[in-house]
PDB file of N, CA and C in Angstrom:
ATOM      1  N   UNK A   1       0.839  -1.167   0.000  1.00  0.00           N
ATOM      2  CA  UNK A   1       0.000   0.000   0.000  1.00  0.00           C
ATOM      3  C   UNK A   1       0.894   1.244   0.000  1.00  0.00           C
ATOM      4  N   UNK A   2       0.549   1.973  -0.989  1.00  0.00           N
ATOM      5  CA  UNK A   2       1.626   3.263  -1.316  1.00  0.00           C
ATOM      6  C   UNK A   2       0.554   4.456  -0.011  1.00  0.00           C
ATOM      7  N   UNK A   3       1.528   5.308   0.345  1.00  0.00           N
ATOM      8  CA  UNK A   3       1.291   6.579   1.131  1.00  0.00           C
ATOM      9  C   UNK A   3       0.680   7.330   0.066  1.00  0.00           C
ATOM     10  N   UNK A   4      -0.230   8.016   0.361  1.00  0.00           N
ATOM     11  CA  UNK A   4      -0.789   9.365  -0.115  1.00  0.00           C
ATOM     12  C   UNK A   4      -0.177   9.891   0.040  1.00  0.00           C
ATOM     13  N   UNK A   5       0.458  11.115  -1.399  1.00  0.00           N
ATOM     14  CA  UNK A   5       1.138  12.210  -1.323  1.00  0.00           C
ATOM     15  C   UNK A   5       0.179  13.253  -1.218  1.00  0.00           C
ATOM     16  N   UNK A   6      -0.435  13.681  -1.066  1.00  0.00           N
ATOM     17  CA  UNK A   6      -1.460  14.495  -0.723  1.00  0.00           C
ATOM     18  C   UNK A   6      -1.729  14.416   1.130  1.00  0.00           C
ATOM     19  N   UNK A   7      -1.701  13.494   1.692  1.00  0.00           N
ATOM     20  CA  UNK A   7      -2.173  13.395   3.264  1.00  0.00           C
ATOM     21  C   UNK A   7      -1.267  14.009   3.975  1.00  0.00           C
ATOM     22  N   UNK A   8      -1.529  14.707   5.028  1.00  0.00           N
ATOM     23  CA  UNK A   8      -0.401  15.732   5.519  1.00  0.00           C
ATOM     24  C   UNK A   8      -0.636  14.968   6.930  1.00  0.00           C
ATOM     25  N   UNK A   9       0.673  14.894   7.319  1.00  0.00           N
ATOM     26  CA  UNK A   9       1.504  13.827   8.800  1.00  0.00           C
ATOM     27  C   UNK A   9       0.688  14.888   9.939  1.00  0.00           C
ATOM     28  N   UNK A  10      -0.056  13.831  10.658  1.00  0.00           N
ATOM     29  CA  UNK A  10      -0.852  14.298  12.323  1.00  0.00           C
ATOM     30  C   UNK A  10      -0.020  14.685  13.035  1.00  0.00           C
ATOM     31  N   UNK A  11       0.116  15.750  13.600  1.00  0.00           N
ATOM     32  CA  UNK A  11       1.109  16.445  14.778  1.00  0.00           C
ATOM     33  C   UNK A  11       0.522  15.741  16.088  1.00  0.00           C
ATOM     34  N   UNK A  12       2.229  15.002  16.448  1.00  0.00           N
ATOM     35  CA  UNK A  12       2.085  14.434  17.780  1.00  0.00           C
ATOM     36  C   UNK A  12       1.338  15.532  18.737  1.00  0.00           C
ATOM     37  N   UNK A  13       0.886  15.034  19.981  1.00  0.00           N
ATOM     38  CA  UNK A  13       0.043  15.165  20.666  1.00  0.00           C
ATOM     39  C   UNK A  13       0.997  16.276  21.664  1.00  0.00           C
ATOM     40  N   UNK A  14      -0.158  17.537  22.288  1.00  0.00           N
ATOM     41  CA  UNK A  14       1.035  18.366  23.545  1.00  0.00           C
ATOM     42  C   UNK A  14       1.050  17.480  24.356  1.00  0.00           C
ATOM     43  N   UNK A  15       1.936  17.364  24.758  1.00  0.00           N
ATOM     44  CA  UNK A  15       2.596  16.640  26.078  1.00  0.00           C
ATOM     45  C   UNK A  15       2.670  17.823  27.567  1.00  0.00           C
ATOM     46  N   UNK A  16       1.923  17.843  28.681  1.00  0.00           N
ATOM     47  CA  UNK A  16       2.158  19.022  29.102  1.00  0.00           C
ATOM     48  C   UNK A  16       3.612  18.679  29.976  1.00  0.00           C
ATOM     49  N   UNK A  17       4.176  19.736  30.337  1.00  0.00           N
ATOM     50  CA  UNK A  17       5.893  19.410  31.318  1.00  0.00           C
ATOM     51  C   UNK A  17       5.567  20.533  32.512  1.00  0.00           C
ATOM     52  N   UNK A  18       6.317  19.903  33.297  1.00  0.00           N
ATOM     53  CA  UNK A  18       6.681  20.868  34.554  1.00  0.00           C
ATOM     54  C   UNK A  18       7.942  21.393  34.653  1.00  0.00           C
ATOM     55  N   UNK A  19       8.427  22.438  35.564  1.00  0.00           N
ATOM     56  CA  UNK A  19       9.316  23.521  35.262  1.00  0.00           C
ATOM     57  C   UNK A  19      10.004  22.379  34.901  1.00  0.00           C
ATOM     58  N   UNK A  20      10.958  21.061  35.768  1.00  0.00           N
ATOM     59  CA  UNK A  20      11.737  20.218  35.446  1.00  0.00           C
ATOM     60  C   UNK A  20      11.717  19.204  34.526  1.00  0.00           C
ATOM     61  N   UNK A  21      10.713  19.791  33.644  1.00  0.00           N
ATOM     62  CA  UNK A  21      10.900  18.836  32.097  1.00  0.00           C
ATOM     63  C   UNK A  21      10.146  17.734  32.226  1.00  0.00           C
ATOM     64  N   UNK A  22       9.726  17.493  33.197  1.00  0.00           N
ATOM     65  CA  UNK A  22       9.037  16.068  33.647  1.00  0.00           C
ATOM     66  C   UNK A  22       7.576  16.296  33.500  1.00  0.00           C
ATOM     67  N   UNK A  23       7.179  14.722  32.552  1.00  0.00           N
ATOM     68  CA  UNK A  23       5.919  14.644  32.320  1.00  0.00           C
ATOM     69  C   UNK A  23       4.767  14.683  33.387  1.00  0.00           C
ATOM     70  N   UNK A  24       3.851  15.723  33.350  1.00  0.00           N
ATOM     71  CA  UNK A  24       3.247  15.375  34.736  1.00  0.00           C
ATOM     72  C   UNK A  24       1.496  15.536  34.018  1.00  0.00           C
ATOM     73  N   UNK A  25       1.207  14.919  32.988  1.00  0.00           N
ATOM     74  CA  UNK A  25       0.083  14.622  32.552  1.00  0.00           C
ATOM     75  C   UNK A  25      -0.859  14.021  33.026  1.00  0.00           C
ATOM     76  N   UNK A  26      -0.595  12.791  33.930  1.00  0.00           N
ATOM     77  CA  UNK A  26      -0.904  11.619  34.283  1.00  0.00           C
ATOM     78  C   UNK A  26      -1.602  12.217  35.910  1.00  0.00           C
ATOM     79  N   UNK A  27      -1.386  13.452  36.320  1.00  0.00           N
ATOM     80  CA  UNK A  27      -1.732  13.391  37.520  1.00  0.00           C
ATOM     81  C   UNK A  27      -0.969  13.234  38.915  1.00  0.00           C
ATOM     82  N   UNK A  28      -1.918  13.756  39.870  1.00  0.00           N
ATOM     83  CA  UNK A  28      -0.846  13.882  41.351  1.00  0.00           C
ATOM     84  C   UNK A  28      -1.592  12.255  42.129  1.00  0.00           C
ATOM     85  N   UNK A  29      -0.229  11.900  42.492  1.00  0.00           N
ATOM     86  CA  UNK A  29      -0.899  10.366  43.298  1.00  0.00           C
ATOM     87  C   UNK A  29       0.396  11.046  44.374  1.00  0.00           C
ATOM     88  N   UNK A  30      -0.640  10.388  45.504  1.00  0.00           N
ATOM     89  CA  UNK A  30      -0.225  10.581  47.354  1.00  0.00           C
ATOM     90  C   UNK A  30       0.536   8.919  47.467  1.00  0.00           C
ATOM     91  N   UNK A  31       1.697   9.341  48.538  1.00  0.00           N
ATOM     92  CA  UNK A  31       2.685   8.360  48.651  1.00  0.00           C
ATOM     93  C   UNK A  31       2.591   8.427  49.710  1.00  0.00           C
ATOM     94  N   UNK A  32       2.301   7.677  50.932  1.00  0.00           N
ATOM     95  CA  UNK A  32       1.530   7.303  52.354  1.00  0.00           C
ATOM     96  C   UNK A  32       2.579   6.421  52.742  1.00  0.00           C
ATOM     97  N   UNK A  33       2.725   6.120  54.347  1.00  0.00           N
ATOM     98  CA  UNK A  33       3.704   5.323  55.018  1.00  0.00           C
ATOM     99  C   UNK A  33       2.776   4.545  55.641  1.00  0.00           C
ATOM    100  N   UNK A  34       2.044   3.621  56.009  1.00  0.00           N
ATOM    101  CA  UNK A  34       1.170   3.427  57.007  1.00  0.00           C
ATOM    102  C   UNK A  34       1.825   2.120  57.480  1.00  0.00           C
ATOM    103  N   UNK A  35       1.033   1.784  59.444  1.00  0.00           N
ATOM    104  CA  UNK A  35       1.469   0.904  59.902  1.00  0.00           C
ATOM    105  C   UNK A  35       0.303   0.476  60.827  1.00  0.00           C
ATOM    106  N   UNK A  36      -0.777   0.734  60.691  1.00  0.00           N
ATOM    107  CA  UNK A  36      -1.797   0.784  61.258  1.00  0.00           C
ATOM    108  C   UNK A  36      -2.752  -0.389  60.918  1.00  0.00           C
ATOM    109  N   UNK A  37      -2.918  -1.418  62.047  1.00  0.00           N
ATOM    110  CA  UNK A  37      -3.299  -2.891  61.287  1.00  0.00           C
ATOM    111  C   UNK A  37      -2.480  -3.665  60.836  1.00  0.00           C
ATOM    112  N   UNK A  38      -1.475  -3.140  60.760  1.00  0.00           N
ATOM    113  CA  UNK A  38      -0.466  -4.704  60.075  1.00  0.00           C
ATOM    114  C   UNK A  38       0.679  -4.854  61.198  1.00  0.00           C
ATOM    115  N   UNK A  39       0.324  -5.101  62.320  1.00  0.00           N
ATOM    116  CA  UNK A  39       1.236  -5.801  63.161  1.00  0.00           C
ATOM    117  C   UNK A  39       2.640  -5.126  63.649  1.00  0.00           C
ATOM    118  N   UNK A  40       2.757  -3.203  63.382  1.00  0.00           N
ATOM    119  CA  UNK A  40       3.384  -2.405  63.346  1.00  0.00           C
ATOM    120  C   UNK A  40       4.430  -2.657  62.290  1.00  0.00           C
ATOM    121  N   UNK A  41       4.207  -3.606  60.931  1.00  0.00           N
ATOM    122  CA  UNK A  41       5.371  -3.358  60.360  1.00  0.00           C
ATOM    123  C   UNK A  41       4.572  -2.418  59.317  1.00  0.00           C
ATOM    124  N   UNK A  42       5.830  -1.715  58.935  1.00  0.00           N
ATOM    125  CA  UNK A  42       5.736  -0.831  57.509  1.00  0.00           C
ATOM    126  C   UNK A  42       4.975  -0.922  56.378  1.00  0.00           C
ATOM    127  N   UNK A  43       4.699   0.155  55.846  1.00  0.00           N
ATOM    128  CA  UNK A  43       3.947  -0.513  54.316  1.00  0.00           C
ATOM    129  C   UNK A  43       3.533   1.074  53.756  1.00  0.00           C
ATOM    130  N   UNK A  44       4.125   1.212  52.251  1.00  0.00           N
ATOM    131  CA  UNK A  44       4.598   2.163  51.690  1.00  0.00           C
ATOM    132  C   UNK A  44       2.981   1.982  50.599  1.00  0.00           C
ATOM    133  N   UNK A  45       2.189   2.949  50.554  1.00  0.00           N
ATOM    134  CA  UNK A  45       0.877   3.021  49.717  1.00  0.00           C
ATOM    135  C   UNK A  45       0.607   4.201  49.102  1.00  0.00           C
ATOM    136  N   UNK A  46       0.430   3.952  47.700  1.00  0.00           N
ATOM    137  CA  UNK A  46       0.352   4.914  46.563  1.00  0.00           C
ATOM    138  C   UNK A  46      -0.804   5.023  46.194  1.00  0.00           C
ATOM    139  N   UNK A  47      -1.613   5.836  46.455  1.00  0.00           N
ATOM    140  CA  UNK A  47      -3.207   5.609  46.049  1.00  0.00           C
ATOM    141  C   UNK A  47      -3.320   7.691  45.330  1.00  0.00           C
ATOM    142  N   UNK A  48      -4.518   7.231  45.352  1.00  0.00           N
ATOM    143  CA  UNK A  48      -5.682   8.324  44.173  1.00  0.00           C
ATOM    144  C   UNK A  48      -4.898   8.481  42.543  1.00  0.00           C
ATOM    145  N   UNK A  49      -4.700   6.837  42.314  1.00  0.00           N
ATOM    146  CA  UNK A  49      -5.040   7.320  40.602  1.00  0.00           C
ATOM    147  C   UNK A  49      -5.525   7.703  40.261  1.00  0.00           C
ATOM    148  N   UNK A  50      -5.943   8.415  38.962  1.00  0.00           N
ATOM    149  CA  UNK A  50      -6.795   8.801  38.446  1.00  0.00           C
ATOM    150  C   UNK A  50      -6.909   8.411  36.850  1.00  0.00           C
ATOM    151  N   UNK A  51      -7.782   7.792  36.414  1.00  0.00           N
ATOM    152  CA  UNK A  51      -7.940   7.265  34.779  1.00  0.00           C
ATOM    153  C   UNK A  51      -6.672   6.085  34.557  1.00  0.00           C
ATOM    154  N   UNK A  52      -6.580   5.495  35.697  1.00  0.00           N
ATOM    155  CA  UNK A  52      -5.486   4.323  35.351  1.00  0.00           C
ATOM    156  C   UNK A  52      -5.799   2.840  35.659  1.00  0.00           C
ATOM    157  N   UNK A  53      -5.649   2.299  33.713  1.00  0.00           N
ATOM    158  CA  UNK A  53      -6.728   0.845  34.377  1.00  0.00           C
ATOM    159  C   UNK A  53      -5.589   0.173  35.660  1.00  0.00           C
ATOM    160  N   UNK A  54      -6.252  -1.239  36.168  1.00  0.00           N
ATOM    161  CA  UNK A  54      -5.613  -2.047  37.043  1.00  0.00           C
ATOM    162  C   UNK A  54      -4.503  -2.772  36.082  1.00  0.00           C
ATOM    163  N   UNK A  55      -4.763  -2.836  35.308  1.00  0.00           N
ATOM    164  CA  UNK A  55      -2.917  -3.752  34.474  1.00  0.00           C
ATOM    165  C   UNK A  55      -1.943  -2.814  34.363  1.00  0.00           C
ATOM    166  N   UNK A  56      -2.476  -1.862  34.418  1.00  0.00           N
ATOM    167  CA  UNK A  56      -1.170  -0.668  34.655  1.00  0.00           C
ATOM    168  C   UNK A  56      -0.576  -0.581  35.786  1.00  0.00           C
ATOM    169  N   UNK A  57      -1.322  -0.684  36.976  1.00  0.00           N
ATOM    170  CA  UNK A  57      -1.229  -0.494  38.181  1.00  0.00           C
ATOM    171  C   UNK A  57      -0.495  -1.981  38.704  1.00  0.00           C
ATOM    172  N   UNK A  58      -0.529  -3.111  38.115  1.00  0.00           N
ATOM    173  CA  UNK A  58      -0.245  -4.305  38.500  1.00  0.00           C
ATOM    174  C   UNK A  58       1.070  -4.016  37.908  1.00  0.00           C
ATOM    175  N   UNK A  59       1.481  -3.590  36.786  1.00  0.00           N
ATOM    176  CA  UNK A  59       2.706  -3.473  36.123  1.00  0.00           C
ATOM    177  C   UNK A  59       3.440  -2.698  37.037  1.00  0.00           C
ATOM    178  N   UNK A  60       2.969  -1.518  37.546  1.00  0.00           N
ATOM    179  CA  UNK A  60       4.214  -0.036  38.248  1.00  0.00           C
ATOM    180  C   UNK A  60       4.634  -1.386  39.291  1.00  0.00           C
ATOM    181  N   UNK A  61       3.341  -2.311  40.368  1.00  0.00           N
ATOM    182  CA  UNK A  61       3.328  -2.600  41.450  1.00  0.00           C
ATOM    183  C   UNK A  61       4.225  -3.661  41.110  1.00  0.00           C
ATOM    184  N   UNK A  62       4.565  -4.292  40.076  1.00  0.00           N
ATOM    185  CA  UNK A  62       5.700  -5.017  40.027  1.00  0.00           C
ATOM    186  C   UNK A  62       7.552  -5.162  39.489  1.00  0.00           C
ATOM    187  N   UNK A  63       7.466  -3.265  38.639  1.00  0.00           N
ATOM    188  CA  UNK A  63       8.227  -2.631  38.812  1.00  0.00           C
ATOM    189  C   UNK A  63       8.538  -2.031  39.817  1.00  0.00           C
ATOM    190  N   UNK A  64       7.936  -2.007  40.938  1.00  0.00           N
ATOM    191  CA  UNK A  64       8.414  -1.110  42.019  1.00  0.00           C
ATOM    192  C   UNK A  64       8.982  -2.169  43.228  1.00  0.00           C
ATOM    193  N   UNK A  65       8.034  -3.839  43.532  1.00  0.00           N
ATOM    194  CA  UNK A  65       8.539  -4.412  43.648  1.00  0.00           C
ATOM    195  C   UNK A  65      10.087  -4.815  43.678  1.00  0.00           C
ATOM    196  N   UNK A  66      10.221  -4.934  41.876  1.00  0.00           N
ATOM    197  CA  UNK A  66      12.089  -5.720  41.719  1.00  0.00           C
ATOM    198  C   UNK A  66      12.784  -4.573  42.236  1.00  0.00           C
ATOM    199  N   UNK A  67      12.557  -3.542  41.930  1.00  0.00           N
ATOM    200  CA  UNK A  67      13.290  -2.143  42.023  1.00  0.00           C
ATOM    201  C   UNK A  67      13.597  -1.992  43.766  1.00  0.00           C
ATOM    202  N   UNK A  68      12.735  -2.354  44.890  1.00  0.00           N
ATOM    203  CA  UNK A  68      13.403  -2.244  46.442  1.00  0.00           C
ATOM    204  C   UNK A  68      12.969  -3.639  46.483  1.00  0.00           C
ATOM    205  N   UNK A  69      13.122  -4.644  45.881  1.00  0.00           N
ATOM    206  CA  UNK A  69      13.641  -6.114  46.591  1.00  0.00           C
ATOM    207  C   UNK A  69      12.719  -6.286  47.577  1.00  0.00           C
ATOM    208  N   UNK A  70      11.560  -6.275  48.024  1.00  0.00           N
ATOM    209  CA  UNK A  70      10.607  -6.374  48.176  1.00  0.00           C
ATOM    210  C   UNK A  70       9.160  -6.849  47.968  1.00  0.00           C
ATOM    211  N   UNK A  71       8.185  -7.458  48.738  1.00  0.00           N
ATOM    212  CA  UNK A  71       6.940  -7.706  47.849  1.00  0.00           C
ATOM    213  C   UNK A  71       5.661  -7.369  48.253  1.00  0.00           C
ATOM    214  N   UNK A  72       4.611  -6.928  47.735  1.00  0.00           N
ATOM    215  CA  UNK A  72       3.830  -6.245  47.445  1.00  0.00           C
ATOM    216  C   UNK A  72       2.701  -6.155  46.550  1.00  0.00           C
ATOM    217  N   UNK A  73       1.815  -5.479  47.137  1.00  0.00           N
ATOM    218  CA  UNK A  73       0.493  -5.990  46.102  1.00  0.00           C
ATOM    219  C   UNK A  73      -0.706  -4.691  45.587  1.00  0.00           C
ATOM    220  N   UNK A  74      -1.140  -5.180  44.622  1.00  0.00           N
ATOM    221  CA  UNK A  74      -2.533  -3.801  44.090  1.00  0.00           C
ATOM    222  C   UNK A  74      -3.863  -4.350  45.086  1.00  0.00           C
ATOM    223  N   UNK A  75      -4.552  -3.369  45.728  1.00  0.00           N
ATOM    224  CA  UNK A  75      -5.274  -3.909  47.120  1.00  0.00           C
ATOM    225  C   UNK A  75      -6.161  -2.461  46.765  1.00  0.00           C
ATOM    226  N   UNK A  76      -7.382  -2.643  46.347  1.00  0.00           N
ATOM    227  CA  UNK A  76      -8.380  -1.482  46.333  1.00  0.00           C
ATOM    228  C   UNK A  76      -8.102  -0.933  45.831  1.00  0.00           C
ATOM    229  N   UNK A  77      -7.341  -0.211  44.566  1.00  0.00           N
ATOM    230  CA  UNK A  77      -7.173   0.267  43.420  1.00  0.00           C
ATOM    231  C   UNK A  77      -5.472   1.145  44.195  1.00  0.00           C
ATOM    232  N   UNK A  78      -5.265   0.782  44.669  1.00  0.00           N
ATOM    233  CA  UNK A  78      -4.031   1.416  45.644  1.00  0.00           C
ATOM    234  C   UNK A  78      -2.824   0.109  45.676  1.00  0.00           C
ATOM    235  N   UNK A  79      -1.867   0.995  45.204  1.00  0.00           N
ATOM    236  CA  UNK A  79      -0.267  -0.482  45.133  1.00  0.00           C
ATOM    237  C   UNK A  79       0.236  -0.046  46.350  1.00  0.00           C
ATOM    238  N   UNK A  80       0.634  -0.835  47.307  1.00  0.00           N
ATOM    239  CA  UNK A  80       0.733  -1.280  48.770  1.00  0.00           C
ATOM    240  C   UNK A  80       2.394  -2.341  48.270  1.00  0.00           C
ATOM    241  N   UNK A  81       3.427  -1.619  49.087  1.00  0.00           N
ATOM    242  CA  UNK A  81       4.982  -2.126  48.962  1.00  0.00           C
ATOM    243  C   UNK A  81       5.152  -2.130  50.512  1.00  0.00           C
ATOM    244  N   UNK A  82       6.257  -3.421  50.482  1.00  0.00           N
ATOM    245  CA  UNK A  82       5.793  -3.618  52.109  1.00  0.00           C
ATOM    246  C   UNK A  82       7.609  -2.652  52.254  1.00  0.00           C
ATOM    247  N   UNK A  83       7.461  -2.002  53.215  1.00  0.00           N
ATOM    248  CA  UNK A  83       8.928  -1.531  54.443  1.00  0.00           C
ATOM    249  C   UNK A  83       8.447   0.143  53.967  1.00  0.00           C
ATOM    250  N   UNK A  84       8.870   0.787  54.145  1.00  0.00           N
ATOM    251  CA  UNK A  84       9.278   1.984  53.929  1.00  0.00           C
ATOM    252  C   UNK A  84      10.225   2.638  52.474  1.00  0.00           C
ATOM    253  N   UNK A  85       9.590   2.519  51.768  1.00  0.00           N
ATOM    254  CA  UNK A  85      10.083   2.765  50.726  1.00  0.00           C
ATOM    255  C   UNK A  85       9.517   4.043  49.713  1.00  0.00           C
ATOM    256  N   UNK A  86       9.808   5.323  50.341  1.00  0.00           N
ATOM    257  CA  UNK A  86       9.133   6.151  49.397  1.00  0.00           C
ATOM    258  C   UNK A  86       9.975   6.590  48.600  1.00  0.00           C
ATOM    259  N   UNK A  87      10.956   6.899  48.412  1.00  0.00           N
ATOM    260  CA  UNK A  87      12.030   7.545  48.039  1.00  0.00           C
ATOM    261  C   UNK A  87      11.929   6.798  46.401  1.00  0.00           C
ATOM    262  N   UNK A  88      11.841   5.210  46.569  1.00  0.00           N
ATOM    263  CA  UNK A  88      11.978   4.195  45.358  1.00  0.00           C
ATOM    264  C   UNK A  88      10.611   4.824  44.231  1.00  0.00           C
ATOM    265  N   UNK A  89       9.598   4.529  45.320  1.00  0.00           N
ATOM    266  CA  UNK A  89       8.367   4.801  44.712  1.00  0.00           C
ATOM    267  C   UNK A  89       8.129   5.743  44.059  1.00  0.00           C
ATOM    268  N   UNK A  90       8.538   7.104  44.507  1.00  0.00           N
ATOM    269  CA  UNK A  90       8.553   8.906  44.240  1.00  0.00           C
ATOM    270  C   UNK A  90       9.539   8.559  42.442  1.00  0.00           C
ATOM    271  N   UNK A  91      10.561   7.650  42.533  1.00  0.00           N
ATOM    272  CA  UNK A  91      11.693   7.760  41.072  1.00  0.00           C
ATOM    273  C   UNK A  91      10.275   7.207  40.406  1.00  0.00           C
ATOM    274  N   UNK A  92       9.821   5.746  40.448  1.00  0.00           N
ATOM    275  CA  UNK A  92       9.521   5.129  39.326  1.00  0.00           C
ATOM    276  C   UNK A  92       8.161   5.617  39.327  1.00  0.00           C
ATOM    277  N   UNK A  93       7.392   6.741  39.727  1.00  0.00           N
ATOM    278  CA  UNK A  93       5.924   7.156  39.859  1.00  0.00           C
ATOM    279  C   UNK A  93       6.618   8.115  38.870  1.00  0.00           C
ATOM    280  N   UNK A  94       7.388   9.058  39.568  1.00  0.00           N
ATOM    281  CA  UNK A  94       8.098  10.036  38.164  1.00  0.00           C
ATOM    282  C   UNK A  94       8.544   9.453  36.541  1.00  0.00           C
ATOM    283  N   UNK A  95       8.959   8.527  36.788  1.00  0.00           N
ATOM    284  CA  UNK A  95       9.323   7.833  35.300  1.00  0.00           C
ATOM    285  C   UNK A  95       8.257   7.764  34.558  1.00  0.00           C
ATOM    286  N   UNK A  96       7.264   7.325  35.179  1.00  0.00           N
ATOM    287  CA  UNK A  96       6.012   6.534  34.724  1.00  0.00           C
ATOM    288  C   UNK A  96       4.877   7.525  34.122  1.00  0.00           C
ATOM    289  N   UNK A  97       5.151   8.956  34.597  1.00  0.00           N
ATOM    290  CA  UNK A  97       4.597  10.613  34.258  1.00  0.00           C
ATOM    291  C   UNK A  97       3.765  10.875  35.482  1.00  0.00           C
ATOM    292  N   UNK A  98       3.620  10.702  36.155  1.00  0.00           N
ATOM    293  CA  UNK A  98       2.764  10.957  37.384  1.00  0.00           C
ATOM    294  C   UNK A  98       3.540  11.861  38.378  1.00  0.00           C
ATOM    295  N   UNK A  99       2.877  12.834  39.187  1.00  0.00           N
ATOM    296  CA  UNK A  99       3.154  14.007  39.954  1.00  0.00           C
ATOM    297  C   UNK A  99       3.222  13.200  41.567  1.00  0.00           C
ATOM    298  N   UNK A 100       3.966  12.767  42.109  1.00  0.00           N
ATOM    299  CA  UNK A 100       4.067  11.966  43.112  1.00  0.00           C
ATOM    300  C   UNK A 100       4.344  13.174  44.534  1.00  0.00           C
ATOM    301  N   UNK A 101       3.310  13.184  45.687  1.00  0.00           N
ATOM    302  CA  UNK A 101       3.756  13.864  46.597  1.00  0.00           C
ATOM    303  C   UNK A 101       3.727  13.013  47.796  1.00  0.00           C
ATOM    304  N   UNK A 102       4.599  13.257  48.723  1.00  0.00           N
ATOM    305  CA  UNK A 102       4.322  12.578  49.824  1.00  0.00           C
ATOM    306  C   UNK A 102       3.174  13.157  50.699  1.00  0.00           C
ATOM    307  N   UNK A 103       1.857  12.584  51.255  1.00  0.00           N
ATOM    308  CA  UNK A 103       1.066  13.028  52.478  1.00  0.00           C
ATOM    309  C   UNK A 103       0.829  12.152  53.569  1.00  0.00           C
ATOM    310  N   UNK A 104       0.285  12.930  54.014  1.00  0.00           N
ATOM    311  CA  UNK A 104       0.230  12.203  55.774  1.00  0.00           C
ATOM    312  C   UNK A 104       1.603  12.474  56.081  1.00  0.00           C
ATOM    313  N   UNK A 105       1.282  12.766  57.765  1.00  0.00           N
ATOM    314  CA  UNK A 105       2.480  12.625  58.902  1.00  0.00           C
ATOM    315  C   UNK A 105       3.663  11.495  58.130  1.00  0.00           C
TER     316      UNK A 105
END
């Protein structure tokens, strides 16, 4: 199938950026420490996606996994990494285009 010389090429899509160049299209998701109910150990929880199916969310939750050697699970639309690990979470939430802040105490 030959190209139309006549059809003029679709301009990629705006991408919006923040001052630091970083994609932040995708939205602000809260990065939580909680220990409340689980026997006082740790547990690092990333919740309020927004417009993100669950295979996406199963994917970050198992990139974020190998990435602190750790294991962890998608639990109510929220990826739950067990120890204290925000620092890991905050890189690969940024990679991924998402505006990552830490809340709560």
């Amino acid at each position: 199938m030959n190209p139309d010389p006549d059809e003029k090429p679709v301009p990629a899509p705006v991408v919006k950026t923040s001052k630091r160049g970083q994609n932040t299209k995708r939205g602000r998701v809260d990065i939580v420490r909680q220990t409340a109910h689980r026997g006082g150990k740790a547990v690092t929880v990333a919740k309020n996606f927004v417009g993100i199916a669950l295979s996406e969310k199963q994917e970050l939750a198992k990139k974020m996994q190998k990435a602190c050697g750790v294991g962890g699970t998608v639990k109510d639309g929220c990826i739950e990494i067990q120890g204290d690990k925000r620092e890991q979470m905050m890189r690969i939430l940024t990679e991924a285009g998402f505006k990552p802040v830490f809340a709560g105490g």
